[in-house]
PDB file of N, CA and C in Angstrom:
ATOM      1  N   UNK A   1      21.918  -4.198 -21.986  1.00  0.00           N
ATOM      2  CA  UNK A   1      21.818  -4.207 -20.548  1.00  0.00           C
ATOM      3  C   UNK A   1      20.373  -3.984 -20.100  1.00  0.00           C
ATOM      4  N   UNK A   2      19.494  -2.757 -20.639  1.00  0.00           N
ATOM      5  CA  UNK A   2      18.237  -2.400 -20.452  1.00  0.00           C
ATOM      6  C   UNK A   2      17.504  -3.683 -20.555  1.00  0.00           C
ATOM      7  N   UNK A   3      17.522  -4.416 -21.800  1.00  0.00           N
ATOM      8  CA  UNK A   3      16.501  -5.771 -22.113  1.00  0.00           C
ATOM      9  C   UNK A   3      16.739  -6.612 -21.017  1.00  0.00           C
ATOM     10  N   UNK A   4      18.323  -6.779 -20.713  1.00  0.00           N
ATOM     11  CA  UNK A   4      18.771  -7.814 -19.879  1.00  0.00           C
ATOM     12  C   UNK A   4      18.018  -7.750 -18.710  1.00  0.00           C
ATOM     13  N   UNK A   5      18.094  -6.587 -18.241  1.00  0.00           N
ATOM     14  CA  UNK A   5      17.300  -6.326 -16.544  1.00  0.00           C
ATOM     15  C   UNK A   5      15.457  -6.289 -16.771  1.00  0.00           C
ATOM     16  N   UNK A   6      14.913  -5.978 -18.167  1.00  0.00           N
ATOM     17  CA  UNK A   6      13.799  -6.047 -17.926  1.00  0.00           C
ATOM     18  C   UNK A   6      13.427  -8.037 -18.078  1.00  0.00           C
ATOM     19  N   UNK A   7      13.933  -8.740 -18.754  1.00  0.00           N
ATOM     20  CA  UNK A   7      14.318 -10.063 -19.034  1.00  0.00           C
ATOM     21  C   UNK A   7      14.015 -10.651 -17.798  1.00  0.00           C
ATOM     22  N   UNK A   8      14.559 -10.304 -16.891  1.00  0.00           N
ATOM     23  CA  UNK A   8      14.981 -11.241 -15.361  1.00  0.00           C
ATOM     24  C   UNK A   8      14.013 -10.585 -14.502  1.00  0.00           C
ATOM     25  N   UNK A   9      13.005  -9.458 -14.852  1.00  0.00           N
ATOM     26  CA  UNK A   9      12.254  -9.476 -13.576  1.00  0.00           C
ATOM     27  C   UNK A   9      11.174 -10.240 -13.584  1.00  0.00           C
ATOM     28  N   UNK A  10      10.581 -10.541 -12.045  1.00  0.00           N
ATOM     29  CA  UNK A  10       9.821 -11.940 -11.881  1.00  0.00           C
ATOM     30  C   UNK A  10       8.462 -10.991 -11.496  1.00  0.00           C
ATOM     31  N   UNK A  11       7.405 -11.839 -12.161  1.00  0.00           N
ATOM     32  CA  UNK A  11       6.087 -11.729 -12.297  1.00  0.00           C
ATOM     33  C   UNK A  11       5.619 -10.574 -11.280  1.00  0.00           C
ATOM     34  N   UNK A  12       5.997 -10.842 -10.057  1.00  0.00           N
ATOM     35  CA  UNK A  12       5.568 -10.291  -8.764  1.00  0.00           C
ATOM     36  C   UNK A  12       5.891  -8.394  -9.150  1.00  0.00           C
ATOM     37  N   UNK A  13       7.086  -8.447  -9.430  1.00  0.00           N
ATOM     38  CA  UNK A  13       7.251  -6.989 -10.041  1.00  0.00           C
ATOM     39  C   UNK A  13       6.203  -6.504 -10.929  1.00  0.00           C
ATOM     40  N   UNK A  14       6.422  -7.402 -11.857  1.00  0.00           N
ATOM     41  CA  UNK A  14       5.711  -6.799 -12.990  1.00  0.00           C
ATOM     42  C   UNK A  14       3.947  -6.327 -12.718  1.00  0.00           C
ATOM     43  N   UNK A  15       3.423  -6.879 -11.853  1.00  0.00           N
ATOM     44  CA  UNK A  15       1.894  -7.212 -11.625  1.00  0.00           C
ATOM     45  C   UNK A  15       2.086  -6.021 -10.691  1.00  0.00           C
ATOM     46  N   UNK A  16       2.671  -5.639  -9.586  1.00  0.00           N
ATOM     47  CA  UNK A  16       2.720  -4.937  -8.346  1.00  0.00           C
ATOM     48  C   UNK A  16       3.003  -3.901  -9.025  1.00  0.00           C
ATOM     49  N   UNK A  17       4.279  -3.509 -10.119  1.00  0.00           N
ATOM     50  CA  UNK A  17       5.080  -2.570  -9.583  1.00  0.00           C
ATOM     51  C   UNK A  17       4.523  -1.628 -10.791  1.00  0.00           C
ATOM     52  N   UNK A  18       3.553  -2.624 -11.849  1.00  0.00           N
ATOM     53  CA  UNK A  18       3.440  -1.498 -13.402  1.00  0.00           C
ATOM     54  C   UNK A  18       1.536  -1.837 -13.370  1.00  0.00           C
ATOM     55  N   UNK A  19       1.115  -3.006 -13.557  1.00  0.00           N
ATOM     56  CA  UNK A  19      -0.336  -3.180 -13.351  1.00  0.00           C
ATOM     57  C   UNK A  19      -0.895  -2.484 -12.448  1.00  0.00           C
ATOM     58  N   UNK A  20      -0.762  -2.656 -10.988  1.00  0.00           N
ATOM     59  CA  UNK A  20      -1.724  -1.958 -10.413  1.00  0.00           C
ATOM     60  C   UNK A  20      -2.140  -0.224 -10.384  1.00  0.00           C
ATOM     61  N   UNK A  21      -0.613   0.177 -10.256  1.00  0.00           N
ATOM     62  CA  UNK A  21      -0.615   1.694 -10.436  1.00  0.00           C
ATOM     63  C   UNK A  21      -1.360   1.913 -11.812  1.00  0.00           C
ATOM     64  N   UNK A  22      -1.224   1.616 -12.884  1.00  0.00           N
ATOM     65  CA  UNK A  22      -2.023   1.729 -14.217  1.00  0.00           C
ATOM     66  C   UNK A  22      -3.740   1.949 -13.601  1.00  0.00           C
ATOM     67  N   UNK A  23      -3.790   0.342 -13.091  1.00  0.00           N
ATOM     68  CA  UNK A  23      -5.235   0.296 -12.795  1.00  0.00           C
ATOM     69  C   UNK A  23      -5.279   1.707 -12.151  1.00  0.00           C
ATOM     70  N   UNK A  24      -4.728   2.019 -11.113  1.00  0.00           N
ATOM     71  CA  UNK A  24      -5.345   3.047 -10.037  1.00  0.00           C
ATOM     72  C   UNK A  24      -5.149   4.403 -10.776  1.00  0.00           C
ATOM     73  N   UNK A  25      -4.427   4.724 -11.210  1.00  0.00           N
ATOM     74  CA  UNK A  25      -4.297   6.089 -12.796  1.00  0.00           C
ATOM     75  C   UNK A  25      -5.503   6.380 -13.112  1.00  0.00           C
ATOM     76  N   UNK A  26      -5.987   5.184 -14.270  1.00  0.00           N
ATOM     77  CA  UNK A  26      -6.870   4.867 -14.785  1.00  0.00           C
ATOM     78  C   UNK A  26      -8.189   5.174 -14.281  1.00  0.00           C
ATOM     79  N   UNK A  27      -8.133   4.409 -13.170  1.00  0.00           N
ATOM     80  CA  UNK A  27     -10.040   4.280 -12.516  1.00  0.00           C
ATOM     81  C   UNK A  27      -9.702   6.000 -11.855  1.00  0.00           C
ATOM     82  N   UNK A  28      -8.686   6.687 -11.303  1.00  0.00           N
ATOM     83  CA  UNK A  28      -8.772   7.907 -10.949  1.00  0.00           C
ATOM     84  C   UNK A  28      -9.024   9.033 -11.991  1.00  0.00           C
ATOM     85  N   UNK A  29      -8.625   8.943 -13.224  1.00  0.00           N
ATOM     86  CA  UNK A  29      -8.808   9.459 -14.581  1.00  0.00           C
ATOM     87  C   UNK A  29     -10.357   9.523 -14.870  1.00  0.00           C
ATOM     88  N   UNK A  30     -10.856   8.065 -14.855  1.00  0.00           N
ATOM     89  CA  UNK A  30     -12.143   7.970 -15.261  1.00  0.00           C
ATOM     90  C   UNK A  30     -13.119   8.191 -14.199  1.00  0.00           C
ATOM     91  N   UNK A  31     -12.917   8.362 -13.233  1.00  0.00           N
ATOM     92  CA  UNK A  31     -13.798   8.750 -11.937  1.00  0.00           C
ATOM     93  C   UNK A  31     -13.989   9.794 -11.038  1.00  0.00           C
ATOM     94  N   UNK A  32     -12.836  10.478 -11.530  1.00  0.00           N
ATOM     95  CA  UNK A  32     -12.802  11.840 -10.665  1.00  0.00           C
ATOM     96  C   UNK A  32     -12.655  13.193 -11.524  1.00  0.00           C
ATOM     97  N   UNK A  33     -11.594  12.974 -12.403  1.00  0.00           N
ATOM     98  CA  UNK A  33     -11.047  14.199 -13.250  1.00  0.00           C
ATOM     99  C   UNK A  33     -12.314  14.149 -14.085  1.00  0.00           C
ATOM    100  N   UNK A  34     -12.737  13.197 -14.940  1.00  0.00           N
ATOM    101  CA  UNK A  34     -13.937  13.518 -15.900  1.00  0.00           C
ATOM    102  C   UNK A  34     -15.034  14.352 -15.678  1.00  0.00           C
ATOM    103  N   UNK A  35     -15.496  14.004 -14.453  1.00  0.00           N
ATOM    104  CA  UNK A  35     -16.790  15.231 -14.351  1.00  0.00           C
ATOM    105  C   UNK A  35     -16.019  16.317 -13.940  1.00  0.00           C
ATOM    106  N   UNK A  36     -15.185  16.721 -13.969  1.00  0.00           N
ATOM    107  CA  UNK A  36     -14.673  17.942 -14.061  1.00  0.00           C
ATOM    108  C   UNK A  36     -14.642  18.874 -14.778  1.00  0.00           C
ATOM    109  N   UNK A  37     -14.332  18.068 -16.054  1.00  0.00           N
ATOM    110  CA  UNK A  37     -13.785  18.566 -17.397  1.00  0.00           C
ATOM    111  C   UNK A  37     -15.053  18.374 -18.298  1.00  0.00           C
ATOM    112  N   UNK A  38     -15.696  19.322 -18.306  1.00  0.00           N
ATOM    113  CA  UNK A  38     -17.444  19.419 -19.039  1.00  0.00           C
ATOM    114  C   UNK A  38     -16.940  19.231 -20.203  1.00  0.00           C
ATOM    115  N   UNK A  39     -15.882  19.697 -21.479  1.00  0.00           N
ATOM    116  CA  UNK A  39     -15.784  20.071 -22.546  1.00  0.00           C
ATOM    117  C   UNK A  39     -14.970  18.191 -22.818  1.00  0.00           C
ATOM    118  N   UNK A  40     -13.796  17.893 -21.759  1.00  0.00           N
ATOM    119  CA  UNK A  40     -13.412  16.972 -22.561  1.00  0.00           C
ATOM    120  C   UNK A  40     -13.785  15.671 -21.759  1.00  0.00           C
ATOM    121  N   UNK A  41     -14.698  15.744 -21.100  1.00  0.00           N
ATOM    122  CA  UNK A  41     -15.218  14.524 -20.276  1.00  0.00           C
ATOM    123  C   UNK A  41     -15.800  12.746 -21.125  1.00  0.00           C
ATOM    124  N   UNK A  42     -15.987  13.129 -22.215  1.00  0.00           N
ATOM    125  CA  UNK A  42     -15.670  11.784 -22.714  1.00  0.00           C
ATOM    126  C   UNK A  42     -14.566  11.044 -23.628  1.00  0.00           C
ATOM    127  N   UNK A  43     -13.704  12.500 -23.635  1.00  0.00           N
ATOM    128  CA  UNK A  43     -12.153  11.734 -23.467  1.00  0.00           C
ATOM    129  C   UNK A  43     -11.505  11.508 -22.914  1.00  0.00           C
ATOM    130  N   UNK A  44     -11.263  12.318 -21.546  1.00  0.00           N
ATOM    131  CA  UNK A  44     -11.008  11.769 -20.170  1.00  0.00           C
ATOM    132  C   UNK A  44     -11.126  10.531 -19.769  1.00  0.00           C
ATOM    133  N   UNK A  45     -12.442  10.246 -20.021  1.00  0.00           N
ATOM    134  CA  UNK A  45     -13.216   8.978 -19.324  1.00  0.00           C
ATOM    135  C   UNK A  45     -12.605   7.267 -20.483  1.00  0.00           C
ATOM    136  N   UNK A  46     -12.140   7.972 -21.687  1.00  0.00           N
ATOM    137  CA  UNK A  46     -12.169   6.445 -22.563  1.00  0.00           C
ATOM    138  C   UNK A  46     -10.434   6.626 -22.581  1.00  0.00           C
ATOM    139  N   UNK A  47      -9.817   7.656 -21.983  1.00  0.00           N
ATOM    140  CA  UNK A  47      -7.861   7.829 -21.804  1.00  0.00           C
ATOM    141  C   UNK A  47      -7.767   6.759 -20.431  1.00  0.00           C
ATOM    142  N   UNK A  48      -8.903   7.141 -19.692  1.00  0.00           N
ATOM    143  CA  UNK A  48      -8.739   6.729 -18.431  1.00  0.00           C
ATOM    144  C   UNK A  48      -9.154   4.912 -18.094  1.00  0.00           C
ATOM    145  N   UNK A  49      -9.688   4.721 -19.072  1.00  0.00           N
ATOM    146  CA  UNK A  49     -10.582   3.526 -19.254  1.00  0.00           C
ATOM    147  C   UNK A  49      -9.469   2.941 -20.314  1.00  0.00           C
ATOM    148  N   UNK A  50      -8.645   3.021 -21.294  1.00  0.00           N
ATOM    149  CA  UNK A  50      -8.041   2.617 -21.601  1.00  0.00           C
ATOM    150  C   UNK A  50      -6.454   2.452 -21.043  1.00  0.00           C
ATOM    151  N   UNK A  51      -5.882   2.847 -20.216  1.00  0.00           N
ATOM    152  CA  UNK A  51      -5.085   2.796 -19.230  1.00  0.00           C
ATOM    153  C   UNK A  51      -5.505   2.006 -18.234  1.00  0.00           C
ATOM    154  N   UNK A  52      -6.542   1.983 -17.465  1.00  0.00           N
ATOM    155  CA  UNK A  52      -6.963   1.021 -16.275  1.00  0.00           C
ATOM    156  C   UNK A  52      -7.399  -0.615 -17.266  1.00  0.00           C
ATOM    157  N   UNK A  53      -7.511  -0.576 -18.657  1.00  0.00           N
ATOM    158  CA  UNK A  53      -7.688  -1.826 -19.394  1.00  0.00           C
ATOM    159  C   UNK A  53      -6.027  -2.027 -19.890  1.00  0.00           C
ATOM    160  N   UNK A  54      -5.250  -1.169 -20.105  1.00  0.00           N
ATOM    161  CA  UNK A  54      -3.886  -1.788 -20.431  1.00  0.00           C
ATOM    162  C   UNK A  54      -2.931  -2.239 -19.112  1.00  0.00           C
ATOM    163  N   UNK A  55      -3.371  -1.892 -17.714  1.00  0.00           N
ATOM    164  CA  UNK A  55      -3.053  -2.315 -16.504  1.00  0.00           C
ATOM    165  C   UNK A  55      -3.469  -3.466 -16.462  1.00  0.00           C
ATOM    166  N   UNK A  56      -4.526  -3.581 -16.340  1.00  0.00           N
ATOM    167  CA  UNK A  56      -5.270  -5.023 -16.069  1.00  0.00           C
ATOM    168  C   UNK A  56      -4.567  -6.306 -17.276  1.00  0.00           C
ATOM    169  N   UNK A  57      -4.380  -5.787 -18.439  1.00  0.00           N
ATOM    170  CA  UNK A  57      -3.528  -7.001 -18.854  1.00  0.00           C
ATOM    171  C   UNK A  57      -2.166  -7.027 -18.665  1.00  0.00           C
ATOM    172  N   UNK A  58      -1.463  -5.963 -18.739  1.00  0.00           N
ATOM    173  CA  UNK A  58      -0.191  -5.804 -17.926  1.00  0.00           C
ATOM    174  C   UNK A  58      -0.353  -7.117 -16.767  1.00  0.00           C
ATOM    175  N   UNK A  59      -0.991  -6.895 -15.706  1.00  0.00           N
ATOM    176  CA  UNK A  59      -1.240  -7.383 -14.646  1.00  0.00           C
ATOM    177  C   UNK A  59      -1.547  -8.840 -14.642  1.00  0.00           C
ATOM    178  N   UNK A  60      -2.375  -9.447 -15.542  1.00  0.00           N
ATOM    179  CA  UNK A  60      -2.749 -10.542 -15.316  1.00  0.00           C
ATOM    180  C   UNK A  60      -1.593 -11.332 -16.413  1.00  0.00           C
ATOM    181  N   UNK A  61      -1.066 -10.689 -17.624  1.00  0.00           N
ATOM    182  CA  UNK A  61       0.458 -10.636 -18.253  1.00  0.00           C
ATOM    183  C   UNK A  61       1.436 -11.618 -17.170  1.00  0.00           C
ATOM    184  N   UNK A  62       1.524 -10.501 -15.920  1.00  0.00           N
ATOM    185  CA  UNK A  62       2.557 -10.658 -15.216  1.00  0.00           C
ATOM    186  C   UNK A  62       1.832 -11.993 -14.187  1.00  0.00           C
ATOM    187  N   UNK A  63       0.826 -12.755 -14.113  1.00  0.00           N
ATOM    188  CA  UNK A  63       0.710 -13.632 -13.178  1.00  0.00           C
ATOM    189  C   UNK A  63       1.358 -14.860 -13.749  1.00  0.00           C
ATOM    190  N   UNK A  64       0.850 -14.703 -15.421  1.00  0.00           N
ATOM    191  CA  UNK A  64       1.050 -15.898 -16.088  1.00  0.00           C
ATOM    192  C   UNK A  64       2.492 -15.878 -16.896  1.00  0.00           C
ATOM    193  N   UNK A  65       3.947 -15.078 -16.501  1.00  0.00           N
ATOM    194  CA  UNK A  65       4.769 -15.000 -16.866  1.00  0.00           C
ATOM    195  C   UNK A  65       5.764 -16.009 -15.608  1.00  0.00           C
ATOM    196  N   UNK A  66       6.585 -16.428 -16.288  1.00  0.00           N
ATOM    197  CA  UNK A  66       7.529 -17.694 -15.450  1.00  0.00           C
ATOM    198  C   UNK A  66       8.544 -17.195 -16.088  1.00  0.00           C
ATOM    199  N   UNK A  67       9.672 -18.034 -14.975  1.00  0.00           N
ATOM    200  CA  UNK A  67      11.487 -17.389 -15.631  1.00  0.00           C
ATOM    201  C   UNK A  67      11.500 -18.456 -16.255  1.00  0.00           C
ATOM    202  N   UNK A  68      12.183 -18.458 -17.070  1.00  0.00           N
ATOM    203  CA  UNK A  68      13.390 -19.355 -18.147  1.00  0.00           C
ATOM    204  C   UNK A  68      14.779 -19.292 -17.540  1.00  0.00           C
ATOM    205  N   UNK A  69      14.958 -21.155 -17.489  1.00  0.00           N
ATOM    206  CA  UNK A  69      16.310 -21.229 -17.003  1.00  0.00           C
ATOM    207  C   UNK A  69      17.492 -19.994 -18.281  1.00  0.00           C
ATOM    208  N   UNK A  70      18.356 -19.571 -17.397  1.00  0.00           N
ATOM    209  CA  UNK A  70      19.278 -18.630 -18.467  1.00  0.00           C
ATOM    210  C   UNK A  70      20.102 -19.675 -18.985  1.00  0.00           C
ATOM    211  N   UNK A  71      20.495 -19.386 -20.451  1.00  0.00           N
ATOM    212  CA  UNK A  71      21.416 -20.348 -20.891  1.00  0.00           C
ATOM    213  C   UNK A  71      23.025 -19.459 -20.748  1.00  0.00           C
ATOM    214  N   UNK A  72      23.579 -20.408 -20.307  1.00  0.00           N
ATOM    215  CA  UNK A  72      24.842 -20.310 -19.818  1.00  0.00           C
ATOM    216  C   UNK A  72      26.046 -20.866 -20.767  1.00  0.00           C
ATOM    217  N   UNK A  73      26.989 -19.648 -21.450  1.00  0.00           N
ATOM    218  CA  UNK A  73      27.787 -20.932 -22.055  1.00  0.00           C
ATOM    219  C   UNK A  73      28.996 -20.586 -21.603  1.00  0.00           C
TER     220      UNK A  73
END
């Protein structure tokens, strides 16, 4: 059932509803919390940078994803 419903959602979800928030995580991780954190600030910055880079393909993932007619028997 889980596969089934992730299966059928259309691009627009996927880009909106999981990419962008990533991106915005991400660039907030690497832009704000880091100079915070003197001791772990260049792991902060490459957690945060690698999340706002797994959004961005998430995201562009989801532009170039199309449905497949379902086969019906």
């Amino acid at each position: 059932m889980f596969f089934k419903a992730i299966y059928h959602m259309t691009s627009k979800q996927i880009s909106i509803g999981i990419g962008i928030p990533m991106i915005v995580v991400g660039a907030l991780l690497a832009v704000l919390l880091a100079p915070t954190q003197i001791q772990l600030k260049d792991t902060i910055e490459f957690i945060g940078s690698l999340i706002g880079i797994l959004g961005v393909l998430i995201f562009i993932a989801g532009l170039f994803m199309r449905k497949t007619p379902q086969i019906t028997s």
